[in-house]
N, C-alpha and C. Protein backbone atom coordinates (compact mmCIF):
# COMPACT_ATOMS: atom_id res chain seq x y z
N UNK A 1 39.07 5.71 57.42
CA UNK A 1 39.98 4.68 57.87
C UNK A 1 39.62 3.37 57.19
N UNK A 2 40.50 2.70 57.03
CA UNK A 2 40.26 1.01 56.09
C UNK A 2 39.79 0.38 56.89
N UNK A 3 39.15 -0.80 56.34
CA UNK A 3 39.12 -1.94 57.25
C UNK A 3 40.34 -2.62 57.74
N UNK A 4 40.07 -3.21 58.96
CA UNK A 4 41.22 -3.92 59.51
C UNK A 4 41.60 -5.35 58.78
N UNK A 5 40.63 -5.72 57.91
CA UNK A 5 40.60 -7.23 57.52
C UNK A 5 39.48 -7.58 56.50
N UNK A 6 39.86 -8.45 55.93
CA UNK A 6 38.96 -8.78 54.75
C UNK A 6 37.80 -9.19 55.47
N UNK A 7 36.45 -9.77 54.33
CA UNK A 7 35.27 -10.10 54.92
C UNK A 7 35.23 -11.58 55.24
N UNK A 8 34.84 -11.69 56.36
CA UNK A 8 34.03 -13.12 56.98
C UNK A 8 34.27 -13.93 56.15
N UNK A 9 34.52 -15.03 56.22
CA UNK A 9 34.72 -16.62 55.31
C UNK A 9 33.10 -17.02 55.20
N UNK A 10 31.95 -16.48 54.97
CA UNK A 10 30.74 -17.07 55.41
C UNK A 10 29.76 -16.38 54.80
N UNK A 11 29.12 -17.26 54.21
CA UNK A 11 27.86 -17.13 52.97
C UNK A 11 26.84 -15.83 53.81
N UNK A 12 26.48 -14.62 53.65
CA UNK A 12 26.01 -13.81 53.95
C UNK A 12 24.22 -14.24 54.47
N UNK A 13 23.80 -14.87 53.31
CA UNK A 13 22.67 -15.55 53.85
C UNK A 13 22.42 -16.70 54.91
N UNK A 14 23.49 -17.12 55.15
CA UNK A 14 23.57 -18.51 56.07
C UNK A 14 23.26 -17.82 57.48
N UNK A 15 22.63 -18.88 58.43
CA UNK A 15 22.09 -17.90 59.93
C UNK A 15 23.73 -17.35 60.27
N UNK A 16 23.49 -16.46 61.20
CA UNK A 16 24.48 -15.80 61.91
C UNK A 16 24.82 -17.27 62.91
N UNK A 17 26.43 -17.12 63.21
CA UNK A 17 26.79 -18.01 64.13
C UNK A 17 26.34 -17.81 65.75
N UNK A 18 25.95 -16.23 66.01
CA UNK A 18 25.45 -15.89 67.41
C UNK A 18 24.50 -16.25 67.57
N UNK A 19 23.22 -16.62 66.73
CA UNK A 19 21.84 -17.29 66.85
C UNK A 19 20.85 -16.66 67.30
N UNK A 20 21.35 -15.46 66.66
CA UNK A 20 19.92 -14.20 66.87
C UNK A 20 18.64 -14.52 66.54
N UNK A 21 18.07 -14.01 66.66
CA UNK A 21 16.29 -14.65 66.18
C UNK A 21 15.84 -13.41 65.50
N UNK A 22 15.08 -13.22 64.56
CA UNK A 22 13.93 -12.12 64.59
C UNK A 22 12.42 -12.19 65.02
N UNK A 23 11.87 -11.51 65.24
CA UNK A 23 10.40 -11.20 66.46
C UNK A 23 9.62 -12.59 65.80
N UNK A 24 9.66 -12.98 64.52
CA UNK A 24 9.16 -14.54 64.22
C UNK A 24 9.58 -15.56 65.05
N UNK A 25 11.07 -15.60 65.37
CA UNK A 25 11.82 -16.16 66.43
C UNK A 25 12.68 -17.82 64.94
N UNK A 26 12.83 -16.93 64.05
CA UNK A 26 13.78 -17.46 62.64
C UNK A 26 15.20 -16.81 62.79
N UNK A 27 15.76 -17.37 62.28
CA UNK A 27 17.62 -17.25 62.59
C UNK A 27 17.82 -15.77 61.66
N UNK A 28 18.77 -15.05 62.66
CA UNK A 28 18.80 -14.01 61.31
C UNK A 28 19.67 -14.67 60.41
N UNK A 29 20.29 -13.88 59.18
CA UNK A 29 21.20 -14.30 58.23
C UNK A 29 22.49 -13.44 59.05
N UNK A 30 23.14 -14.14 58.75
CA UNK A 30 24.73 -13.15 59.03
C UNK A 30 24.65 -12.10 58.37
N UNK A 31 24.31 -11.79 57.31
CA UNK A 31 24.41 -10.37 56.39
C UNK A 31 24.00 -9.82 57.47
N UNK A 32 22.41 -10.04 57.98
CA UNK A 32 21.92 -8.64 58.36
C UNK A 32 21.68 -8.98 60.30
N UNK A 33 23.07 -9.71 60.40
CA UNK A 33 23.55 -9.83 62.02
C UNK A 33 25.02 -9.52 62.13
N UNK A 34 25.52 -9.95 62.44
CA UNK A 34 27.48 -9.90 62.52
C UNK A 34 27.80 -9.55 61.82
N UNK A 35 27.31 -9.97 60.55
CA UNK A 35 28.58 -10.15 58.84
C UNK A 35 28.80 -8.03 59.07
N UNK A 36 27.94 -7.48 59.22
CA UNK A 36 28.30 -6.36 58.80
C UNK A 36 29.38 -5.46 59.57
N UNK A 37 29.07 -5.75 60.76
CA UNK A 37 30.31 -5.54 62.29
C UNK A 37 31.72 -6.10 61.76
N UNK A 38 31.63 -7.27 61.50
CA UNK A 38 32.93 -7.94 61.53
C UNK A 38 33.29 -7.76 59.63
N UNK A 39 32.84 -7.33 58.91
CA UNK A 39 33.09 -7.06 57.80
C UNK A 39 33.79 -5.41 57.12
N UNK A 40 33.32 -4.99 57.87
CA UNK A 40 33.01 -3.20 57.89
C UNK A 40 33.36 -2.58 59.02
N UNK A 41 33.97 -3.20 60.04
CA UNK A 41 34.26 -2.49 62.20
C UNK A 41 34.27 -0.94 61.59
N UNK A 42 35.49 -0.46 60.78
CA UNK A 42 35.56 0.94 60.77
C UNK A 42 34.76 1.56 60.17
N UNK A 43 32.85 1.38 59.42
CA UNK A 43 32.06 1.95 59.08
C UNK A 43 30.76 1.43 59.86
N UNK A 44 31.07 0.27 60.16
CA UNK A 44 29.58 -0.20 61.00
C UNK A 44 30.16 -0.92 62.12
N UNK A 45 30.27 0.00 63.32
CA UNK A 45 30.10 -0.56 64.52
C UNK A 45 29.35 -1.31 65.04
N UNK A 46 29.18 -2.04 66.02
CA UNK A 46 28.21 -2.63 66.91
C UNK A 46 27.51 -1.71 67.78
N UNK A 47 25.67 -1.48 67.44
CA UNK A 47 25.36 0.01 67.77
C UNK A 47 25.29 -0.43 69.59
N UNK A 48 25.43 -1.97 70.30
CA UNK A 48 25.35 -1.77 71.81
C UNK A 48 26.63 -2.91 72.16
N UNK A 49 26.04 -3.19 73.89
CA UNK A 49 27.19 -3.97 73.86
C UNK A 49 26.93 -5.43 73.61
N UNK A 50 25.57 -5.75 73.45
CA UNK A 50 25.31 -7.15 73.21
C UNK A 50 25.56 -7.37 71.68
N UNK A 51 25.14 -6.72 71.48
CA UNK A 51 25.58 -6.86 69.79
C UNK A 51 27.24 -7.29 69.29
N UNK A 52 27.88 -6.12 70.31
CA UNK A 52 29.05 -6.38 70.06
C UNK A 52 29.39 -7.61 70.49
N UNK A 53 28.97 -8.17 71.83
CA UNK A 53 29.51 -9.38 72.26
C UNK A 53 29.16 -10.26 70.95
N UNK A 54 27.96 -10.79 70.66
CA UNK A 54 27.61 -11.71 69.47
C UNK A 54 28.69 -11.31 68.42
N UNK A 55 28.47 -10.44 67.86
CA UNK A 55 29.67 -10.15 66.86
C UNK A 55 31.15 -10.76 67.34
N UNK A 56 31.07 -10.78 68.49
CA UNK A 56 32.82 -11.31 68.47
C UNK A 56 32.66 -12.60 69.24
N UNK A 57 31.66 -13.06 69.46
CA UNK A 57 31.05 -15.05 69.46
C UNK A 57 31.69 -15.77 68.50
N UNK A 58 30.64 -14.44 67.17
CA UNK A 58 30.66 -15.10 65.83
C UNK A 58 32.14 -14.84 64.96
N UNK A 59 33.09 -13.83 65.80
CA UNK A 59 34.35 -13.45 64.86
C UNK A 59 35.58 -15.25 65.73
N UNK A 60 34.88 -14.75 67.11
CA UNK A 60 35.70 -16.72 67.77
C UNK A 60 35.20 -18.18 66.62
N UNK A 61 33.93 -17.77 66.21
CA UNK A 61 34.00 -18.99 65.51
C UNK A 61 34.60 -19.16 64.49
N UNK A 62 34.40 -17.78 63.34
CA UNK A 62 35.15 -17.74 62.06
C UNK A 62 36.47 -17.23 62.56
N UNK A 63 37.15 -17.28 63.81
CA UNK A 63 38.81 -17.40 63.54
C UNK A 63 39.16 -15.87 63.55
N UNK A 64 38.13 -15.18 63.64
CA UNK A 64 38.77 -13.77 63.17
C UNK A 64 39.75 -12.76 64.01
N UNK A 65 40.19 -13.05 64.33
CA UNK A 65 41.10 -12.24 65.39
C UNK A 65 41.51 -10.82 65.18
N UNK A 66 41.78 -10.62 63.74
CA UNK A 66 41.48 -8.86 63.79
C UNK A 66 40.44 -8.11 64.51
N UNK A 67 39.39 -8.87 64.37
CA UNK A 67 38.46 -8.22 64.34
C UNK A 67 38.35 -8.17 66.03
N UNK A 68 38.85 -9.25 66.69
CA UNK A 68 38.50 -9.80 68.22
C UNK A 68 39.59 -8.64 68.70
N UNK A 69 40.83 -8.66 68.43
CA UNK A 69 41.64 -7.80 69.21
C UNK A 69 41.38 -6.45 68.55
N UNK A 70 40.49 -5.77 67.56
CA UNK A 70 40.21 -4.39 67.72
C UNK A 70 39.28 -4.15 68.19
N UNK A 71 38.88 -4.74 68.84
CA UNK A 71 37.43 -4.66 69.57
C UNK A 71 37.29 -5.20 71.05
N UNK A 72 38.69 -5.40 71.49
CA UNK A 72 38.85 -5.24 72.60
C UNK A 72 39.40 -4.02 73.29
N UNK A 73 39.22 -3.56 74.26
CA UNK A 73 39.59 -2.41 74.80
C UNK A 73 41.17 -2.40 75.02
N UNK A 74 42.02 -1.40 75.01
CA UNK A 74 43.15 -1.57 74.64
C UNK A 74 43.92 -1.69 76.03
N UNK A 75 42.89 -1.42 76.98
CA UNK A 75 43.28 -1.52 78.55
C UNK A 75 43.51 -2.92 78.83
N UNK A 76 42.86 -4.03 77.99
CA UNK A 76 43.22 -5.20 78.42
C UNK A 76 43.39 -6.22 77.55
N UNK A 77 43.56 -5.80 76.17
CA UNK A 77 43.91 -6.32 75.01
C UNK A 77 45.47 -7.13 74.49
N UNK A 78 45.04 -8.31 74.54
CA UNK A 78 45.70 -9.33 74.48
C UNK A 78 47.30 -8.99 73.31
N UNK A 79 48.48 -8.82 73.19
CA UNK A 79 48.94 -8.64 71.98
C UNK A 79 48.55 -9.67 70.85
N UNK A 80 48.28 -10.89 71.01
CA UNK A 80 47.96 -11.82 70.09
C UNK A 80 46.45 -13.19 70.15
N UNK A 81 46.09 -13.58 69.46
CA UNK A 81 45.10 -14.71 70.05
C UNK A 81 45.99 -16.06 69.49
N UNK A 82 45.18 -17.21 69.95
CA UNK A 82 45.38 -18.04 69.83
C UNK A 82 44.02 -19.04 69.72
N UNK A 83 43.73 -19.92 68.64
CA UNK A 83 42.24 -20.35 68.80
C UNK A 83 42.95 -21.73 69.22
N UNK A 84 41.85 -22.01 69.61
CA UNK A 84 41.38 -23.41 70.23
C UNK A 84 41.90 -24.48 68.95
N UNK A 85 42.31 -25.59 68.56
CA UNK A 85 42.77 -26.22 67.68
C UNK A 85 41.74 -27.14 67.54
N UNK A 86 40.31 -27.40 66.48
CA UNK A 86 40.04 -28.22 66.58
C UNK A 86 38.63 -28.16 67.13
N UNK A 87 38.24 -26.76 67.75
CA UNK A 87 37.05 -26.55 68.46
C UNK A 87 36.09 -26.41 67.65
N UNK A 88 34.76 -26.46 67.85
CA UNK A 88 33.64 -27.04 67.01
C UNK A 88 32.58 -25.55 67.64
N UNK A 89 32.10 -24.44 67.79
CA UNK A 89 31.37 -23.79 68.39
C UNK A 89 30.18 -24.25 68.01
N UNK A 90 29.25 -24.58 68.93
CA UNK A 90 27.81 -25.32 69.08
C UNK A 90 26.92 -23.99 69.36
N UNK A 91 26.64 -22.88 70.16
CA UNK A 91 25.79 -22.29 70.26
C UNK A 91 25.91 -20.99 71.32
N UNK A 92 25.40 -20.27 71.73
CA UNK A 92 25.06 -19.28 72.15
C UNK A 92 23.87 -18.65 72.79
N UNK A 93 23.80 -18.44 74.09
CA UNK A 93 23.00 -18.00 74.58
C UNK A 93 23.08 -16.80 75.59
N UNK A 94 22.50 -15.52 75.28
CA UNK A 94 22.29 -14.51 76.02
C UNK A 94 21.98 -14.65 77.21
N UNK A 95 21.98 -14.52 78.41
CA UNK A 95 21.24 -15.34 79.67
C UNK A 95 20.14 -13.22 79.96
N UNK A 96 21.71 -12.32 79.82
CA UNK A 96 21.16 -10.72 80.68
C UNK A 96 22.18 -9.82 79.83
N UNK A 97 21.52 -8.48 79.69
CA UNK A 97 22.34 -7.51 79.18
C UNK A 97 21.84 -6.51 80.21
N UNK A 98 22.18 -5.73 80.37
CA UNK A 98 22.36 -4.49 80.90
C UNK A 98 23.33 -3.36 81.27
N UNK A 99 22.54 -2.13 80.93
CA UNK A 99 23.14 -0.66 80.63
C UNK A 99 23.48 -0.78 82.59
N UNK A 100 24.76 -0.04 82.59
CA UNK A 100 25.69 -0.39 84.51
C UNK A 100 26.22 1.40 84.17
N UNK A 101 25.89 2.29 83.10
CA UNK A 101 26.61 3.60 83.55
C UNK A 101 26.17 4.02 81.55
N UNK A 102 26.10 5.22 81.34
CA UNK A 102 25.73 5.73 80.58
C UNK A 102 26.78 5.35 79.45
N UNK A 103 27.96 4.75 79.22
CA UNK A 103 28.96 4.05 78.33
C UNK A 103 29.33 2.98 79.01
N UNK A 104 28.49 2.39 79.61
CA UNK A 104 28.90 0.96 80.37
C UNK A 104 27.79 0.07 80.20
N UNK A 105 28.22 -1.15 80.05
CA UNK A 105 27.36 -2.08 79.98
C UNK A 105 27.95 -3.37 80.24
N UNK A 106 27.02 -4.67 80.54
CA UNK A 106 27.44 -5.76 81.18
C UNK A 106 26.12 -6.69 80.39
N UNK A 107 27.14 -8.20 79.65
CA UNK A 107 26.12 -9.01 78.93
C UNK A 107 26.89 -10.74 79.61
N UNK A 108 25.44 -11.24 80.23
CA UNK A 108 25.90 -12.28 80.95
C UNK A 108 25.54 -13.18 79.37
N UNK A 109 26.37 -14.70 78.80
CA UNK A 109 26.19 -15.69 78.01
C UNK A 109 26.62 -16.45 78.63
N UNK A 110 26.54 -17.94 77.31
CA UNK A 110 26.85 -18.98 78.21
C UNK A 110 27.33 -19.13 76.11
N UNK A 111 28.58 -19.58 76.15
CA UNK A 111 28.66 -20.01 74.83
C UNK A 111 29.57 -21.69 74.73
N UNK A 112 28.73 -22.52 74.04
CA UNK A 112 29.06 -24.01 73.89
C UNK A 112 29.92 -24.16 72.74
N UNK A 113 30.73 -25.13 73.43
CA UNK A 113 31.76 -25.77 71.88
C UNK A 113 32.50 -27.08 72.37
N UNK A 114 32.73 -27.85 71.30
CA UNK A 114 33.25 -28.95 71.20
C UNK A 114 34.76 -29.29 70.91
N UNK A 115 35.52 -29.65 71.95
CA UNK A 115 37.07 -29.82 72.00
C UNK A 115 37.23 -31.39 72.11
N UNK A 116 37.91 -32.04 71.12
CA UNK A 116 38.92 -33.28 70.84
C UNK A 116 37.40 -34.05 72.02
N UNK A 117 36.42 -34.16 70.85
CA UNK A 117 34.90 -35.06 71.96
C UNK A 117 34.34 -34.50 73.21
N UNK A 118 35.07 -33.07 73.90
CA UNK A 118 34.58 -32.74 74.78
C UNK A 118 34.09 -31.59 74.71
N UNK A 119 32.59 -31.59 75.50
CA UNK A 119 31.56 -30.73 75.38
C UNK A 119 32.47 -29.46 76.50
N UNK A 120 32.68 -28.16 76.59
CA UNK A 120 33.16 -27.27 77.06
C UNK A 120 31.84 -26.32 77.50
N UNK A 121 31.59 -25.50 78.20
CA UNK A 121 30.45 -24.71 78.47
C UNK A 121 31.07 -23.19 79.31
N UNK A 122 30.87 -22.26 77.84
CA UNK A 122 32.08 -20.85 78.88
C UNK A 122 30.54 -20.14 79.32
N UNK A 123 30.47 -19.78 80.68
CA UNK A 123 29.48 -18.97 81.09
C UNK A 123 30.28 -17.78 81.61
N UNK A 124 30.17 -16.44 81.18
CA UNK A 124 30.55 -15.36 81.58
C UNK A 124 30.19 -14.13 82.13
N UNK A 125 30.26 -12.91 82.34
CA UNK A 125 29.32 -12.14 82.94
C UNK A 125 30.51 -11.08 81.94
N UNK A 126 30.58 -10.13 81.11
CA UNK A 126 31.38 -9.38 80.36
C UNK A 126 31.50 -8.12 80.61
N UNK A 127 32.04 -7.20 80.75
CA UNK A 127 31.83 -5.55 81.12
C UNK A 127 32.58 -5.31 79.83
N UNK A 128 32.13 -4.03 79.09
CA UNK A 128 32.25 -3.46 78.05
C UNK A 128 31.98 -1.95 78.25
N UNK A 129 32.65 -1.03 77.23
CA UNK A 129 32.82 0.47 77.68
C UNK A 129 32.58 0.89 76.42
N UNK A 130 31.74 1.98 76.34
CA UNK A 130 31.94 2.85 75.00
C UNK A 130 32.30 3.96 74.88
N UNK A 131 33.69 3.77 74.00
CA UNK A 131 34.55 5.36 73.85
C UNK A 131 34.41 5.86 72.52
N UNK A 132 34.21 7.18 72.13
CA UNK A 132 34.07 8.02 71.14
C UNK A 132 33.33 7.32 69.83
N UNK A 133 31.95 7.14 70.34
CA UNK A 133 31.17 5.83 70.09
C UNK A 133 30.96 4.56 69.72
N UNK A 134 31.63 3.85 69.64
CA UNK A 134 32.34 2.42 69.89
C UNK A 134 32.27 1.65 71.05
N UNK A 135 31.44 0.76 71.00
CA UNK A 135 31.83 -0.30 72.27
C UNK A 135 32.98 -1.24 71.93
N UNK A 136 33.50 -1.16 73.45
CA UNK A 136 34.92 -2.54 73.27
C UNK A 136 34.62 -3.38 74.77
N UNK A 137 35.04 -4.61 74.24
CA UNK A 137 35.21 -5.64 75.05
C UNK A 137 36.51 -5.23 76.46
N UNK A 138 35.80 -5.30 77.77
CA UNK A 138 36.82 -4.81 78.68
C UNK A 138 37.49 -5.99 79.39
N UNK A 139 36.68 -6.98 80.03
CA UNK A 139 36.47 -8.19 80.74
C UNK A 139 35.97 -8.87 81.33
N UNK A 140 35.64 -10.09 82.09
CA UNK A 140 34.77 -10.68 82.29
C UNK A 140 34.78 -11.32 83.61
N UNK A 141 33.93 -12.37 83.96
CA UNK A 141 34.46 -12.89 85.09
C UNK A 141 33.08 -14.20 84.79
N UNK A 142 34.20 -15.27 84.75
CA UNK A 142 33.60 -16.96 84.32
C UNK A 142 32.61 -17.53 85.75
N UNK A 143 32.04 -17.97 85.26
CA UNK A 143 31.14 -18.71 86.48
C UNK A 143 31.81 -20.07 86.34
C-alpha cells in the first residue's frame, strides 16, 4: 500500500517536535522519532500507543493532517481538520501511559502552544485501540 502523503516539511536531524529524550536525556532527532511514523504510516507504524500519540503531537505541529486523520480510529474520525491559524506549538509532556486491555491503551499529556499572544495548555487523558496491528487514536477526555 502507498503512503498516504509526502514526507514531513522537517530537517530529519533537527530534535523531534514531541521532545523525546534518549537514556542521556538529549533530544532525539525526528529521523529516528516521528519522522519515520509520519513519513512511512503504511510501512512503519507506531510500535505503541505513546508513540503514536507523539507522532501525531508532532504531525499537529507540522500541519499534517493525512497523517492525523489516518491514524485516527475510524469510529470517531473527524471527515476533515482544521489547524489553529497562527498557533505556535511550545512543548510536550507525557504526564502517564498505560496498557487498560491487551489492544488498549491510555496516554495522559499536557501539550503547550501559543495563539494570537495567548499561552493555551491542552491536558488530556487519550484512549487508543490496536487493530490488525496498528494503533489509532480513539478519544479523549480534557482536564
Amino acid at each position: 500500500m502507498a503512503d498516504m502523503h509526502s514526507s514531513p516539511p522537517i530537517d530529519s536531524r533537527h530534535p523531534c517536535p514531541c521532545g523525546r529524550e534518549d537514556a542521556r536525556r538529549r533530544p532525539l532527532a525526528f529521523g529516528a522519532c516521528c519522522g519515520p511514523c509520519l513519513a512511512h504510516f503504511q510501512d512503519h507504524p507506531a510500535p505503541d500507543a505513546e508513540a503514536l500519540m507523539r507522532s501525531r503531537y508532532s504531525a499537529f505541529v507540522l500541519h499534517d493532517a493525512p497523517y492525523l486523520l489516518a491514524t485516527w480510529h475510524a469510529s470517531h474520525r473527524p471527515p476533515a481538520l482544521d489547524f489553529e491559524s497562527g498557533a505556535k506549538w511550545l512543548g510536550l509532556t507525557v504526564k502517564d501511559f498505560r496498557a487498560t486491555g491487551e489492544d488498549r491503551a491510555e496516554v495522559e499529556f499536557v501539550a503547550r502552544y501559543r495563539v494570537a499572544g495567548r499561552a493555551v495548555r491542552l491536558h488530556e487523558r487519550s484512549r487508543f485501540v490496536r487493530e490488525d496491528g496498528r494503533w489509532f487514536y480513539v478519544d479523549g477526555d480534557q482536564f
